[in-house]
PDBML (XML) file of the C-alpha atoms, coordinates in Angstrom:
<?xml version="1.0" encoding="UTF-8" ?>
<PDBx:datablock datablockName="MODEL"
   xmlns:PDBx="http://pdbml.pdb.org/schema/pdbx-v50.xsd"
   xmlns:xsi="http://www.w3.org/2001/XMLSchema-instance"
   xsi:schemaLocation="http://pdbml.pdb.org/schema/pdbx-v50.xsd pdbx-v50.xsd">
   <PDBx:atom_siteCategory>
      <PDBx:atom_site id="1">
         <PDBx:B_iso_or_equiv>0.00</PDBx:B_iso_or_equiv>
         <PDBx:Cartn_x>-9.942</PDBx:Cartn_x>
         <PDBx:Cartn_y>70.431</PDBx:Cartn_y>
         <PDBx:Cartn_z>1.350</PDBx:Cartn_z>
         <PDBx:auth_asym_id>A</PDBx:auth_asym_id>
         <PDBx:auth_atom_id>CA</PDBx:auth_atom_id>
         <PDBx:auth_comp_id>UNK</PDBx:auth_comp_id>
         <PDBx:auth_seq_id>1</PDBx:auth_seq_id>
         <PDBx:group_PDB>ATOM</PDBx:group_PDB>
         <PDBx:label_alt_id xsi:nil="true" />
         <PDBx:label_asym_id>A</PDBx:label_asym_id>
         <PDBx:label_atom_id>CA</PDBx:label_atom_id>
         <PDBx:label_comp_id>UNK</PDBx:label_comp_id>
         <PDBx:label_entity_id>1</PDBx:label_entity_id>
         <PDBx:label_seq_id>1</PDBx:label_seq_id>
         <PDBx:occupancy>1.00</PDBx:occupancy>
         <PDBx:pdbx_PDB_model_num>1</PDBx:pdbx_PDB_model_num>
         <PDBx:type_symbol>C</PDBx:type_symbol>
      </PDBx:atom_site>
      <PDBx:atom_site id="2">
         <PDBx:B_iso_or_equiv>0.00</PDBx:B_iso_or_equiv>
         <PDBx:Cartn_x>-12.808</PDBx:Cartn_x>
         <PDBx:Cartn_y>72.547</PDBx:Cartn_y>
         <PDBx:Cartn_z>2.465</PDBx:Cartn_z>
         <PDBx:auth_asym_id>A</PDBx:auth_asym_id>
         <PDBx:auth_atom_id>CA</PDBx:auth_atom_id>
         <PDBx:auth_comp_id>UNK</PDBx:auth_comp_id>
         <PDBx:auth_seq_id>2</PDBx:auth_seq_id>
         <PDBx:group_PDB>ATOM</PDBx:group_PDB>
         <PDBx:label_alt_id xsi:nil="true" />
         <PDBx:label_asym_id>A</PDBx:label_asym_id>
         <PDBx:label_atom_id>CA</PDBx:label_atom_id>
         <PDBx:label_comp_id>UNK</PDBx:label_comp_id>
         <PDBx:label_entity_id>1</PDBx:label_entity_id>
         <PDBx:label_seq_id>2</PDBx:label_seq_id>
         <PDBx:occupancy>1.00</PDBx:occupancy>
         <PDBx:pdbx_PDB_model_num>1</PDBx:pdbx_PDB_model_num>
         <PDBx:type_symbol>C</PDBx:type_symbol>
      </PDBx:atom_site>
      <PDBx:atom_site id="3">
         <PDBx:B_iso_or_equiv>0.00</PDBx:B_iso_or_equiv>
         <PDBx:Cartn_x>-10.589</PDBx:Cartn_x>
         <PDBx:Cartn_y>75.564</PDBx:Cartn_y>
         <PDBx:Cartn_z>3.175</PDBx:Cartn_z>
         <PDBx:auth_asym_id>A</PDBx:auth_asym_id>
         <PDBx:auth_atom_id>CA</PDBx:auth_atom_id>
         <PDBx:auth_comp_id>UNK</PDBx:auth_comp_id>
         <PDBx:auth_seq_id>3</PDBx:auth_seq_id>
         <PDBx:group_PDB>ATOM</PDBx:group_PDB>
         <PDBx:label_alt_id xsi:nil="true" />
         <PDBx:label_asym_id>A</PDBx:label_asym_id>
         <PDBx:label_atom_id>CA</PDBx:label_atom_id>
         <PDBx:label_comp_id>UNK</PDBx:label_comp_id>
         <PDBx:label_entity_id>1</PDBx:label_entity_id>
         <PDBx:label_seq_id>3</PDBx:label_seq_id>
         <PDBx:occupancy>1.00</PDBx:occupancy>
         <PDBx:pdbx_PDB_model_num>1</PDBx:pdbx_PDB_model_num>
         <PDBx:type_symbol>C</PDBx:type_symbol>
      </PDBx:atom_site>
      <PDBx:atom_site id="4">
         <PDBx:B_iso_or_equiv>0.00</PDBx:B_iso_or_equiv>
         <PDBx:Cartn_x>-8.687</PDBx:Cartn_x>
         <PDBx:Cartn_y>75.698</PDBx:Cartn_y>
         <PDBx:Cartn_z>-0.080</PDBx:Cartn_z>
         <PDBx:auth_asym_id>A</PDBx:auth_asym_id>
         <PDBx:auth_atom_id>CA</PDBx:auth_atom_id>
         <PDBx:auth_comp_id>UNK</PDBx:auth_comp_id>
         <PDBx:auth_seq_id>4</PDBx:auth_seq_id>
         <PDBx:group_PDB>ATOM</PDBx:group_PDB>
         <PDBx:label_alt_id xsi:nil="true" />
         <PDBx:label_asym_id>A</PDBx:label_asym_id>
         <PDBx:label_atom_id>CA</PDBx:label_atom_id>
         <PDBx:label_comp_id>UNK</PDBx:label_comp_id>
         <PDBx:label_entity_id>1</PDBx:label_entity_id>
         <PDBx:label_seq_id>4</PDBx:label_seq_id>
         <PDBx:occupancy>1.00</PDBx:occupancy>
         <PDBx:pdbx_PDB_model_num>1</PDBx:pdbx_PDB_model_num>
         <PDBx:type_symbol>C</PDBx:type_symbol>
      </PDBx:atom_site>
      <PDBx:atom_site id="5">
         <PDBx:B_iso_or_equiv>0.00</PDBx:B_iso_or_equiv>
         <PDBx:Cartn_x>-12.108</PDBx:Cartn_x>
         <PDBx:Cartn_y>75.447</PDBx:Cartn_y>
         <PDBx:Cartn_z>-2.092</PDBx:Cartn_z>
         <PDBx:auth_asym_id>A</PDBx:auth_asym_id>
         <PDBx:auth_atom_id>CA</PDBx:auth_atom_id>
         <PDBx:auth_comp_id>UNK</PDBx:auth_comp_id>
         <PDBx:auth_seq_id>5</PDBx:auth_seq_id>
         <PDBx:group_PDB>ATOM</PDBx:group_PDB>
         <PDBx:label_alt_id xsi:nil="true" />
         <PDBx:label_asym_id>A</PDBx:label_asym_id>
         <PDBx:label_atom_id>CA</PDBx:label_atom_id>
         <PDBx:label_comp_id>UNK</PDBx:label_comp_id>
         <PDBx:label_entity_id>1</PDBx:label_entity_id>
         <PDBx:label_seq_id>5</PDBx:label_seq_id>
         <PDBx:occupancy>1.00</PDBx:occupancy>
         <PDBx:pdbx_PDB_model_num>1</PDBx:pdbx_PDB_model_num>
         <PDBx:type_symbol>C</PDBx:type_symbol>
      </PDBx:atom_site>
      <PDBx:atom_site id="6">
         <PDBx:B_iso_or_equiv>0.00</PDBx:B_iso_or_equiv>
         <PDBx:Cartn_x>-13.346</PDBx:Cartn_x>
         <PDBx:Cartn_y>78.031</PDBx:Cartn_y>
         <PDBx:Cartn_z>-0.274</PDBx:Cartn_z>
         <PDBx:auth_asym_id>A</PDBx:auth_asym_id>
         <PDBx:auth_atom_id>CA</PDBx:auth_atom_id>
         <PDBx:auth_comp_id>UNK</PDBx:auth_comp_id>
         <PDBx:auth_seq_id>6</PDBx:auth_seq_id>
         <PDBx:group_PDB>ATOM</PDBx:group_PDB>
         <PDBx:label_alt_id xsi:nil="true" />
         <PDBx:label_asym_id>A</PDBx:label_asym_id>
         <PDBx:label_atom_id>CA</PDBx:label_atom_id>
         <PDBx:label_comp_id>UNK</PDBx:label_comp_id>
         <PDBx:label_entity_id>1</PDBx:label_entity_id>
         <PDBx:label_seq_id>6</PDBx:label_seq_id>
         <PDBx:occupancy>1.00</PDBx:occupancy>
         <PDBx:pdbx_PDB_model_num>1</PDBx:pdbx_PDB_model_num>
         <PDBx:type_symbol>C</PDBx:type_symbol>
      </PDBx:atom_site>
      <PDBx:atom_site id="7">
         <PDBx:B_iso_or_equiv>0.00</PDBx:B_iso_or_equiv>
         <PDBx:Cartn_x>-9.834</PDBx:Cartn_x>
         <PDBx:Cartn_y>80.541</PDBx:Cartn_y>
         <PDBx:Cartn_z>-0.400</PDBx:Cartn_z>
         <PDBx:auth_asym_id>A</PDBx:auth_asym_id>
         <PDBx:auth_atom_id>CA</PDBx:auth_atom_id>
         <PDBx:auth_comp_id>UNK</PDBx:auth_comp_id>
         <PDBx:auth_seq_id>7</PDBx:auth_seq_id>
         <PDBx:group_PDB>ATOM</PDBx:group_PDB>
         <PDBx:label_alt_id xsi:nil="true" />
         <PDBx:label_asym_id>A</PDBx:label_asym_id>
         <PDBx:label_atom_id>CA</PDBx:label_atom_id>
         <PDBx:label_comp_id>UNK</PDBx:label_comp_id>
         <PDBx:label_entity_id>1</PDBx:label_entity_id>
         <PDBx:label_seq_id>7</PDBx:label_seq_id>
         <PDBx:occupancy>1.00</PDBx:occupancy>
         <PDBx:pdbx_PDB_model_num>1</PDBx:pdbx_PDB_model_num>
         <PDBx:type_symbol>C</PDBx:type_symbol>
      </PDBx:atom_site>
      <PDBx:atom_site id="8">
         <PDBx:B_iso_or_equiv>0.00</PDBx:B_iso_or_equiv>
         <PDBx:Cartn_x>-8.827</PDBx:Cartn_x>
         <PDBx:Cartn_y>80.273</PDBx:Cartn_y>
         <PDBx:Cartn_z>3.137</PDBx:Cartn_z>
         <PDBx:auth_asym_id>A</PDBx:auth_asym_id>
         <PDBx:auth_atom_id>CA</PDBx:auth_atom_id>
         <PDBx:auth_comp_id>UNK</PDBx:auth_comp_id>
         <PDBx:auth_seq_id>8</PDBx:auth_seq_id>
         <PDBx:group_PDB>ATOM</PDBx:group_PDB>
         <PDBx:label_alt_id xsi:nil="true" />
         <PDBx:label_asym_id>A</PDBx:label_asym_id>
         <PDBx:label_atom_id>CA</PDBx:label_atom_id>
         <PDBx:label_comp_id>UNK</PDBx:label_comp_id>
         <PDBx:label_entity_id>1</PDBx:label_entity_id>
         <PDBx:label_seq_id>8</PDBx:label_seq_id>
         <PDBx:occupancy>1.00</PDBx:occupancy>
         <PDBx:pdbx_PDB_model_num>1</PDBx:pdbx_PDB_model_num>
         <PDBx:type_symbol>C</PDBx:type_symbol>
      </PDBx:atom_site>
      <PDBx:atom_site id="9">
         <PDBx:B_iso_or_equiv>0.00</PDBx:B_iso_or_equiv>
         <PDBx:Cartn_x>-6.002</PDBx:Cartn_x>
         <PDBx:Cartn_y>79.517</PDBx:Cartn_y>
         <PDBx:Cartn_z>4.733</PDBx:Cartn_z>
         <PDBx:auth_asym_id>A</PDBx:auth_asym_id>
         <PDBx:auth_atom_id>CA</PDBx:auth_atom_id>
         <PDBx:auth_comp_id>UNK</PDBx:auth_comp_id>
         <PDBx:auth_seq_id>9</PDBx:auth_seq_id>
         <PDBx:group_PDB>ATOM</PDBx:group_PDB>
         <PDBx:label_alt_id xsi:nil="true" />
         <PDBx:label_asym_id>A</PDBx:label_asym_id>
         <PDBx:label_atom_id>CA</PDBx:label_atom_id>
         <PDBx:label_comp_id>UNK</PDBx:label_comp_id>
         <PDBx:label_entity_id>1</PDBx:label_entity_id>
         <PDBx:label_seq_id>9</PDBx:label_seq_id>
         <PDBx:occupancy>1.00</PDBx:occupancy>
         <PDBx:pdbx_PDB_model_num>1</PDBx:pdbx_PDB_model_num>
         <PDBx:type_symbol>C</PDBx:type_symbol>
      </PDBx:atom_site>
      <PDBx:atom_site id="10">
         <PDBx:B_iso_or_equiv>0.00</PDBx:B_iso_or_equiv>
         <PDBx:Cartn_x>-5.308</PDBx:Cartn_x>
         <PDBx:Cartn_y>75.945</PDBx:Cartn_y>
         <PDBx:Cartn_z>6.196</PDBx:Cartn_z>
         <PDBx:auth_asym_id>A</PDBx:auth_asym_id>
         <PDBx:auth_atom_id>CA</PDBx:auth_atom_id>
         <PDBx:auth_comp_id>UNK</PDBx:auth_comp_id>
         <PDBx:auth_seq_id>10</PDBx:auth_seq_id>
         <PDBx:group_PDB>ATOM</PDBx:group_PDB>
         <PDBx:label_alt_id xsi:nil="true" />
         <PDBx:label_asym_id>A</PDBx:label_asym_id>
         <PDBx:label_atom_id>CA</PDBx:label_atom_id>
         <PDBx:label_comp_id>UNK</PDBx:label_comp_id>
         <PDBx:label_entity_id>1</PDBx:label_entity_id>
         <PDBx:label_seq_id>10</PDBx:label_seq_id>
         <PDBx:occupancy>1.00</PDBx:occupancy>
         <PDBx:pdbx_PDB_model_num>1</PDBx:pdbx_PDB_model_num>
         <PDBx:type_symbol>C</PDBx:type_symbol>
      </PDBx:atom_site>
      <PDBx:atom_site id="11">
         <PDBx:B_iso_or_equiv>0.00</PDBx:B_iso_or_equiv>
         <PDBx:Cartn_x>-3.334</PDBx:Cartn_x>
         <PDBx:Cartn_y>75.893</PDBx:Cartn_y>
         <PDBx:Cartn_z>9.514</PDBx:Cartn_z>
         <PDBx:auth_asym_id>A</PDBx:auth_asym_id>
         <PDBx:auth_atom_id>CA</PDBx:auth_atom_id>
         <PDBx:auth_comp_id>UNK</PDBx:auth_comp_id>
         <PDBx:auth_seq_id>11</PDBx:auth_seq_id>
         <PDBx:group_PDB>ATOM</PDBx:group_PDB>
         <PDBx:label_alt_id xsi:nil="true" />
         <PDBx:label_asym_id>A</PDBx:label_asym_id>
         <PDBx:label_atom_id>CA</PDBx:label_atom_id>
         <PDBx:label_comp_id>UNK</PDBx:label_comp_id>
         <PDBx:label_entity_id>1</PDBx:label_entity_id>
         <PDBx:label_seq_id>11</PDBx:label_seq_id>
         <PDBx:occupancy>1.00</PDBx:occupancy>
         <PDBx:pdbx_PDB_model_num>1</PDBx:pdbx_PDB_model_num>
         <PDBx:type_symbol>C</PDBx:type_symbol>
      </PDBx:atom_site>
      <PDBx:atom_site id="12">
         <PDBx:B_iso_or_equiv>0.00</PDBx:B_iso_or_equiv>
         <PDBx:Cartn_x>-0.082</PDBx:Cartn_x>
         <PDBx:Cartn_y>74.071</PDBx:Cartn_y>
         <PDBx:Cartn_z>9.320</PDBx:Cartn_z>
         <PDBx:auth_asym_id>A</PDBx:auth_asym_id>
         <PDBx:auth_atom_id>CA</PDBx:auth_atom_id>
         <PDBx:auth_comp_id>UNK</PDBx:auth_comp_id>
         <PDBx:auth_seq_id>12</PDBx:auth_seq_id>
         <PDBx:group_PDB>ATOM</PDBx:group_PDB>
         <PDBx:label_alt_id xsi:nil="true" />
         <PDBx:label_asym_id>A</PDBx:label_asym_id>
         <PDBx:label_atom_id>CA</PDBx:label_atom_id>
         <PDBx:label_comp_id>UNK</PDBx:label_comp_id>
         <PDBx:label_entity_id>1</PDBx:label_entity_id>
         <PDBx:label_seq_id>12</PDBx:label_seq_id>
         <PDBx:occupancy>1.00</PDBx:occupancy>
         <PDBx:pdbx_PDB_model_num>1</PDBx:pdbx_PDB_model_num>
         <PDBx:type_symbol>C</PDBx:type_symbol>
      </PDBx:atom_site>
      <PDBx:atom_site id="13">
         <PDBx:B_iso_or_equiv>0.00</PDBx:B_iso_or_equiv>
         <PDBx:Cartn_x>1.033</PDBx:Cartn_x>
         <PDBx:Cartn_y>72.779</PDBx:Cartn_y>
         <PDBx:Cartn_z>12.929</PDBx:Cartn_z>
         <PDBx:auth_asym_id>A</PDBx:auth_asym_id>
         <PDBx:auth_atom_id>CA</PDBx:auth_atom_id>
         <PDBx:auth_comp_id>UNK</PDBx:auth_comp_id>
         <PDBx:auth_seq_id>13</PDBx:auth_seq_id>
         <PDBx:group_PDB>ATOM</PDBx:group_PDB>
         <PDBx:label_alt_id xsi:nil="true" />
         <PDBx:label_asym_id>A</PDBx:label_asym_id>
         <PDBx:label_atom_id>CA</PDBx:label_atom_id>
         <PDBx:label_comp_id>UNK</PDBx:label_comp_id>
         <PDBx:label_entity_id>1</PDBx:label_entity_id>
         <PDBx:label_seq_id>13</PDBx:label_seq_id>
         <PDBx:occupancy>1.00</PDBx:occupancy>
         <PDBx:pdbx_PDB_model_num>1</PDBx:pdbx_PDB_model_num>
         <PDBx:type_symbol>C</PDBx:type_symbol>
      </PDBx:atom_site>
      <PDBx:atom_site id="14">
         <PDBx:B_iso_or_equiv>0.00</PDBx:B_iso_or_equiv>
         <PDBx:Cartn_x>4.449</PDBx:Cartn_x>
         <PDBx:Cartn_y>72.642</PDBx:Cartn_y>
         <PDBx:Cartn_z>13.693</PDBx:Cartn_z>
         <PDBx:auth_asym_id>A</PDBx:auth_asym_id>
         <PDBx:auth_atom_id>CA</PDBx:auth_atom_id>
         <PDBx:auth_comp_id>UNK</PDBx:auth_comp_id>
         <PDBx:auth_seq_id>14</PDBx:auth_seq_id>
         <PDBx:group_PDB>ATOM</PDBx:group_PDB>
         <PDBx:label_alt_id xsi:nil="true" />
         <PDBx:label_asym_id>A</PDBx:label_asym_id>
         <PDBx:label_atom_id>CA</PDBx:label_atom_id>
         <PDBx:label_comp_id>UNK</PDBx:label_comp_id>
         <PDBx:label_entity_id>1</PDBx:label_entity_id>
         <PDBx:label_seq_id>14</PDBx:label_seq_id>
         <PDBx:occupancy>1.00</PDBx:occupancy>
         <PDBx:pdbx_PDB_model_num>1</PDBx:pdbx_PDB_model_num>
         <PDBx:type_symbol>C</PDBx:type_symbol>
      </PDBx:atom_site>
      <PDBx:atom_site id="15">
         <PDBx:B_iso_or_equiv>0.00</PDBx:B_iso_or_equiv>
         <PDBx:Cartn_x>5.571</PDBx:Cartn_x>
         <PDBx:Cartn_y>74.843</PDBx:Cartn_y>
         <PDBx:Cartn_z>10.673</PDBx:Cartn_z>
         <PDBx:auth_asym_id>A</PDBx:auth_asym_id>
         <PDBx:auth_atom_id>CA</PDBx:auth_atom_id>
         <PDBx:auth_comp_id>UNK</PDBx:auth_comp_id>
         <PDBx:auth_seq_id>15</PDBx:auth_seq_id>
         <PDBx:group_PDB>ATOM</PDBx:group_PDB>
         <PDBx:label_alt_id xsi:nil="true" />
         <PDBx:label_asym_id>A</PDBx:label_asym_id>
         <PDBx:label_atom_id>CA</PDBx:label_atom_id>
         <PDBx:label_comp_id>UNK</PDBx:label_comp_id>
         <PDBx:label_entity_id>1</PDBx:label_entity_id>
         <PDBx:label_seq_id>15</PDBx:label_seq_id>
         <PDBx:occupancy>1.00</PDBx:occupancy>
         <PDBx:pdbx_PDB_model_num>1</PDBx:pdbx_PDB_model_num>
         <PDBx:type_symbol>C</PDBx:type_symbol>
      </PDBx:atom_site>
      <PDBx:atom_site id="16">
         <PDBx:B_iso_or_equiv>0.00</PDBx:B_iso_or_equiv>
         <PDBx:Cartn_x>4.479</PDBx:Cartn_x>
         <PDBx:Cartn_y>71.693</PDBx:Cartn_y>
         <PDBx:Cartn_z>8.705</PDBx:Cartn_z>
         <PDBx:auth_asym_id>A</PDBx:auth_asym_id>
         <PDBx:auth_atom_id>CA</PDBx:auth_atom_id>
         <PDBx:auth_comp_id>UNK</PDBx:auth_comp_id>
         <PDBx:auth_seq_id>16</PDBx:auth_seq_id>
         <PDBx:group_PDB>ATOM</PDBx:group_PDB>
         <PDBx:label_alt_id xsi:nil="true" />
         <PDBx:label_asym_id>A</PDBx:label_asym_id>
         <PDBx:label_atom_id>CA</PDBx:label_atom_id>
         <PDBx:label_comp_id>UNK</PDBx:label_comp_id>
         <PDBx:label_entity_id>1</PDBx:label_entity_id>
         <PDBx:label_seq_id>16</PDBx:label_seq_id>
         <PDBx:occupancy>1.00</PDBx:occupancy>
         <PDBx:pdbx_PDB_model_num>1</PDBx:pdbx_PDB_model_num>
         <PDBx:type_symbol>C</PDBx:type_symbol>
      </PDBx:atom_site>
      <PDBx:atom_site id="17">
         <PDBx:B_iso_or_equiv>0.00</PDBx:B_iso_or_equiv>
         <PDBx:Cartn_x>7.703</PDBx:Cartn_x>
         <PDBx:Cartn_y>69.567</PDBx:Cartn_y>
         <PDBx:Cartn_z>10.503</PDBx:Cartn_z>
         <PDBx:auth_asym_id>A</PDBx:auth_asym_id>
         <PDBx:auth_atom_id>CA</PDBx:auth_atom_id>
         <PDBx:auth_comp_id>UNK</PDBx:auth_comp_id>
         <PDBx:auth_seq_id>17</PDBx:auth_seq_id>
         <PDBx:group_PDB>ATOM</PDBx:group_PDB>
         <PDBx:label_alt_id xsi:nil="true" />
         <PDBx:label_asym_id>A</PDBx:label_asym_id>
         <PDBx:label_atom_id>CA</PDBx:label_atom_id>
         <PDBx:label_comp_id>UNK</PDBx:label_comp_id>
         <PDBx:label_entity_id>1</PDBx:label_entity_id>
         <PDBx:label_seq_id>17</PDBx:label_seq_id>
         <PDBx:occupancy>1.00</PDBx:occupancy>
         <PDBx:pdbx_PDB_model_num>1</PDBx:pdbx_PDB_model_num>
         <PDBx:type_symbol>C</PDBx:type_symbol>
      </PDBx:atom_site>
      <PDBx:atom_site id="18">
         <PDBx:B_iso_or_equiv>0.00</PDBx:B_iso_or_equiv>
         <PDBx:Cartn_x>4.891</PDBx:Cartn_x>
         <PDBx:Cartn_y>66.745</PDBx:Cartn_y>
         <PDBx:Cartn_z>10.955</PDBx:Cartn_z>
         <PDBx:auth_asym_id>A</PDBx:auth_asym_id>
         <PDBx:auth_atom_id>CA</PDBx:auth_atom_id>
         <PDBx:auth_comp_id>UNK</PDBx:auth_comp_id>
         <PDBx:auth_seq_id>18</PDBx:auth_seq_id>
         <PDBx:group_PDB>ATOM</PDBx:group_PDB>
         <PDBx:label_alt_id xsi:nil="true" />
         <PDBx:label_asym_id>A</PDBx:label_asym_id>
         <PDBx:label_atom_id>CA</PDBx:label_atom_id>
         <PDBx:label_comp_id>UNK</PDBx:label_comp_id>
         <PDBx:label_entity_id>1</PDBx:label_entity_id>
         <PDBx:label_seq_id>18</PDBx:label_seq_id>
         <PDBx:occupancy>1.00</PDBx:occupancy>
         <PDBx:pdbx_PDB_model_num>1</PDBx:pdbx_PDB_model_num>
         <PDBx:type_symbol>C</PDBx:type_symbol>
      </PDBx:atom_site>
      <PDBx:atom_site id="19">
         <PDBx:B_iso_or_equiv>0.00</PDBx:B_iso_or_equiv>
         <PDBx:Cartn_x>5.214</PDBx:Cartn_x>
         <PDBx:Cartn_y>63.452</PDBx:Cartn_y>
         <PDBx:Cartn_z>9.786</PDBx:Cartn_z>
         <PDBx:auth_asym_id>A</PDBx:auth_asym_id>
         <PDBx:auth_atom_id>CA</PDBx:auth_atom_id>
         <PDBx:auth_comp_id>UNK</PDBx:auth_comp_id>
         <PDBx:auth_seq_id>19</PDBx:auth_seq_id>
         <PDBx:group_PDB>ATOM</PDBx:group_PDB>
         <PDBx:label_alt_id xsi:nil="true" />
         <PDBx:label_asym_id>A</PDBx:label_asym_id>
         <PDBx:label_atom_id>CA</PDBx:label_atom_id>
         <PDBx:label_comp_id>UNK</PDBx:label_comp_id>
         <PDBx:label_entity_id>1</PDBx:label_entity_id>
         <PDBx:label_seq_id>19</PDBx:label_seq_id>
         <PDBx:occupancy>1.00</PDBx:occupancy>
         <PDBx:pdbx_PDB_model_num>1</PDBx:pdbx_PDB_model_num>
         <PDBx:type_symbol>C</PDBx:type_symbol>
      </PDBx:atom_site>
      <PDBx:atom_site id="20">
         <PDBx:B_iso_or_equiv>0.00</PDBx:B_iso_or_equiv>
         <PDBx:Cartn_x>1.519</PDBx:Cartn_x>
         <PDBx:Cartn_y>60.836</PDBx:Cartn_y>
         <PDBx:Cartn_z>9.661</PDBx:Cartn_z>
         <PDBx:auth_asym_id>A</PDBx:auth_asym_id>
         <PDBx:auth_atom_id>CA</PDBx:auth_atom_id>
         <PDBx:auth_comp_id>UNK</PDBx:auth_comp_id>
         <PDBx:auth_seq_id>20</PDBx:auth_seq_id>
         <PDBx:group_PDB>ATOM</PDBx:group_PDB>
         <PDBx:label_alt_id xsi:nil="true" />
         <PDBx:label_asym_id>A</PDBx:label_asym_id>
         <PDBx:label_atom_id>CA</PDBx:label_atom_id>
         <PDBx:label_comp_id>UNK</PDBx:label_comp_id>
         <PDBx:label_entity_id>1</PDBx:label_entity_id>
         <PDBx:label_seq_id>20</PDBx:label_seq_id>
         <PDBx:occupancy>1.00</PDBx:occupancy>
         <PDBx:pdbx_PDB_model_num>1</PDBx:pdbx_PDB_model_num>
         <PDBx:type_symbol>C</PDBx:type_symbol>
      </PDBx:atom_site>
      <PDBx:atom_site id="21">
         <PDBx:B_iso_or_equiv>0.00</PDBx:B_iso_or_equiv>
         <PDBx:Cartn_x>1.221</PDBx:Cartn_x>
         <PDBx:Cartn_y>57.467</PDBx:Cartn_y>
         <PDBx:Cartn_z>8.472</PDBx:Cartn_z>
         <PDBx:auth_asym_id>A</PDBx:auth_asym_id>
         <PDBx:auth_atom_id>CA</PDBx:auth_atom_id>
         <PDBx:auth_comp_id>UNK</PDBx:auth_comp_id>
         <PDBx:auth_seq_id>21</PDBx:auth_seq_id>
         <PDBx:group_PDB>ATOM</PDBx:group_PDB>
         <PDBx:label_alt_id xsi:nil="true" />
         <PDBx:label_asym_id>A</PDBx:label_asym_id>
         <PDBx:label_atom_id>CA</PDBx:label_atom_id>
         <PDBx:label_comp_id>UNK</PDBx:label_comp_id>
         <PDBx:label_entity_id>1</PDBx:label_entity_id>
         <PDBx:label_seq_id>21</PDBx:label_seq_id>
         <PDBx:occupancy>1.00</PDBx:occupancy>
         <PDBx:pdbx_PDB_model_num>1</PDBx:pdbx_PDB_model_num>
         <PDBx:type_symbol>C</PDBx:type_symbol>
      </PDBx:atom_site>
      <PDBx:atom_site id="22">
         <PDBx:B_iso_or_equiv>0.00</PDBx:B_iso_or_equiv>
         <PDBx:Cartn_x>-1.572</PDBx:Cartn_x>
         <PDBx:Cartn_y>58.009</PDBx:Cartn_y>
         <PDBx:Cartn_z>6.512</PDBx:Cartn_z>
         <PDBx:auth_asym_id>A</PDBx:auth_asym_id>
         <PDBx:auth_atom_id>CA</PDBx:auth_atom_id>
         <PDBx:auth_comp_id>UNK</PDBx:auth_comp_id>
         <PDBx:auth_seq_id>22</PDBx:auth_seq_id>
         <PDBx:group_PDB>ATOM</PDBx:group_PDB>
         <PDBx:label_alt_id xsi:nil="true" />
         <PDBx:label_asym_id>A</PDBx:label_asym_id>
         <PDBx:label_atom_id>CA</PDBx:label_atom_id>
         <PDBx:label_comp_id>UNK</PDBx:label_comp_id>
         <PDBx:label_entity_id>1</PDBx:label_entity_id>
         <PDBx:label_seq_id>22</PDBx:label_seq_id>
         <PDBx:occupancy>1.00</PDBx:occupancy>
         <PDBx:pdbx_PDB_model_num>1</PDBx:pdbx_PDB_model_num>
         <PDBx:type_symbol>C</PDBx:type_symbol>
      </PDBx:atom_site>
      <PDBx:atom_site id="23">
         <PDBx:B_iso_or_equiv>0.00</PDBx:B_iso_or_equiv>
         <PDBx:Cartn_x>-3.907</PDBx:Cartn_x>
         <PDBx:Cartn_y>54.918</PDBx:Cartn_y>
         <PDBx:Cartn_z>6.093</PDBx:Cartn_z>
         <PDBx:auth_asym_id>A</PDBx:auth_asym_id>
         <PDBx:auth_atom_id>CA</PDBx:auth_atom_id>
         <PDBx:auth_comp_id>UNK</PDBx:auth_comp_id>
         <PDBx:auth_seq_id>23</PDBx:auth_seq_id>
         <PDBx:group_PDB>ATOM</PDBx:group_PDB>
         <PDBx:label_alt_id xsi:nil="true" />
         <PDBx:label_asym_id>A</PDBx:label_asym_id>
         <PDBx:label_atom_id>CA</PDBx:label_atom_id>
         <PDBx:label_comp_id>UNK</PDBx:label_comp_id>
         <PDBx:label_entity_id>1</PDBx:label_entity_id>
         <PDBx:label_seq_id>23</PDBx:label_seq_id>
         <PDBx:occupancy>1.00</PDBx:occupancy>
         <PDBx:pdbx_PDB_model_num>1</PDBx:pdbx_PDB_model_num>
         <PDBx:type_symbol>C</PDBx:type_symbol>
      </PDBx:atom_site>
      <PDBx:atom_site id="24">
         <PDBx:B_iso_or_equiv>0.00</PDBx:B_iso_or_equiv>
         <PDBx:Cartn_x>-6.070</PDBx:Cartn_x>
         <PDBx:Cartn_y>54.906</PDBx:Cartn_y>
         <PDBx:Cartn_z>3.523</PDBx:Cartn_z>
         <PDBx:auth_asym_id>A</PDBx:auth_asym_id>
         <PDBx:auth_atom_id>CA</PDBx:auth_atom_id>
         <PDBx:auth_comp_id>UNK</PDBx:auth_comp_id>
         <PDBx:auth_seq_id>24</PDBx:auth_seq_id>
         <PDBx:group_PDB>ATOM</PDBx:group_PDB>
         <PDBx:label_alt_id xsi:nil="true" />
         <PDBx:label_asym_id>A</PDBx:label_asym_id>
         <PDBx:label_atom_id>CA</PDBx:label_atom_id>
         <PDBx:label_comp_id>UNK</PDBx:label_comp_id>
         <PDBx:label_entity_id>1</PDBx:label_entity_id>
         <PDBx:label_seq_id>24</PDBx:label_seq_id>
         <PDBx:occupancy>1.00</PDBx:occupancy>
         <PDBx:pdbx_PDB_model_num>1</PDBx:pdbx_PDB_model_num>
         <PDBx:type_symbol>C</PDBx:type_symbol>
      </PDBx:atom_site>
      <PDBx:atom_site id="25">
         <PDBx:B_iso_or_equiv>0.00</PDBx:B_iso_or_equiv>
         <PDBx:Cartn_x>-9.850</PDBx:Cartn_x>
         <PDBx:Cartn_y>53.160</PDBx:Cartn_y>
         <PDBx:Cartn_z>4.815</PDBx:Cartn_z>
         <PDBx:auth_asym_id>A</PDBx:auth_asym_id>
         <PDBx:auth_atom_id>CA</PDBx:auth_atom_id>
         <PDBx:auth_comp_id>UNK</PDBx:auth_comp_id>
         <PDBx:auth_seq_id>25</PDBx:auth_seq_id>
         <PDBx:group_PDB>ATOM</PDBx:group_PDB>
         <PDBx:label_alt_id xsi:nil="true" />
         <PDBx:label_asym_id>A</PDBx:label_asym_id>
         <PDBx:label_atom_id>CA</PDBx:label_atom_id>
         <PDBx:label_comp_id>UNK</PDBx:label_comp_id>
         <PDBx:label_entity_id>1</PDBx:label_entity_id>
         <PDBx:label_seq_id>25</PDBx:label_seq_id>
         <PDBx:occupancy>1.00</PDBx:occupancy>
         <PDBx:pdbx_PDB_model_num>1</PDBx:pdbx_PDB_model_num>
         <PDBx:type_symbol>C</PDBx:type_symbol>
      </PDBx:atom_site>
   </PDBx:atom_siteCategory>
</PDBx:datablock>
């Protein structure tokens, strides 16, 4: 979030082939 806002780049790890099971607080 920070880095798009401010026009840079974000680092994708594993050429984005990454999977999370993102839980929401």
């Amino acid at each position: 979030t920070k880095a798009i806002l401010e026009d840079r780049p974000i680092d994708v790890f594993n050429y984005g082939k990454m999977k999370r099971d993102f839980t929401y607080i």
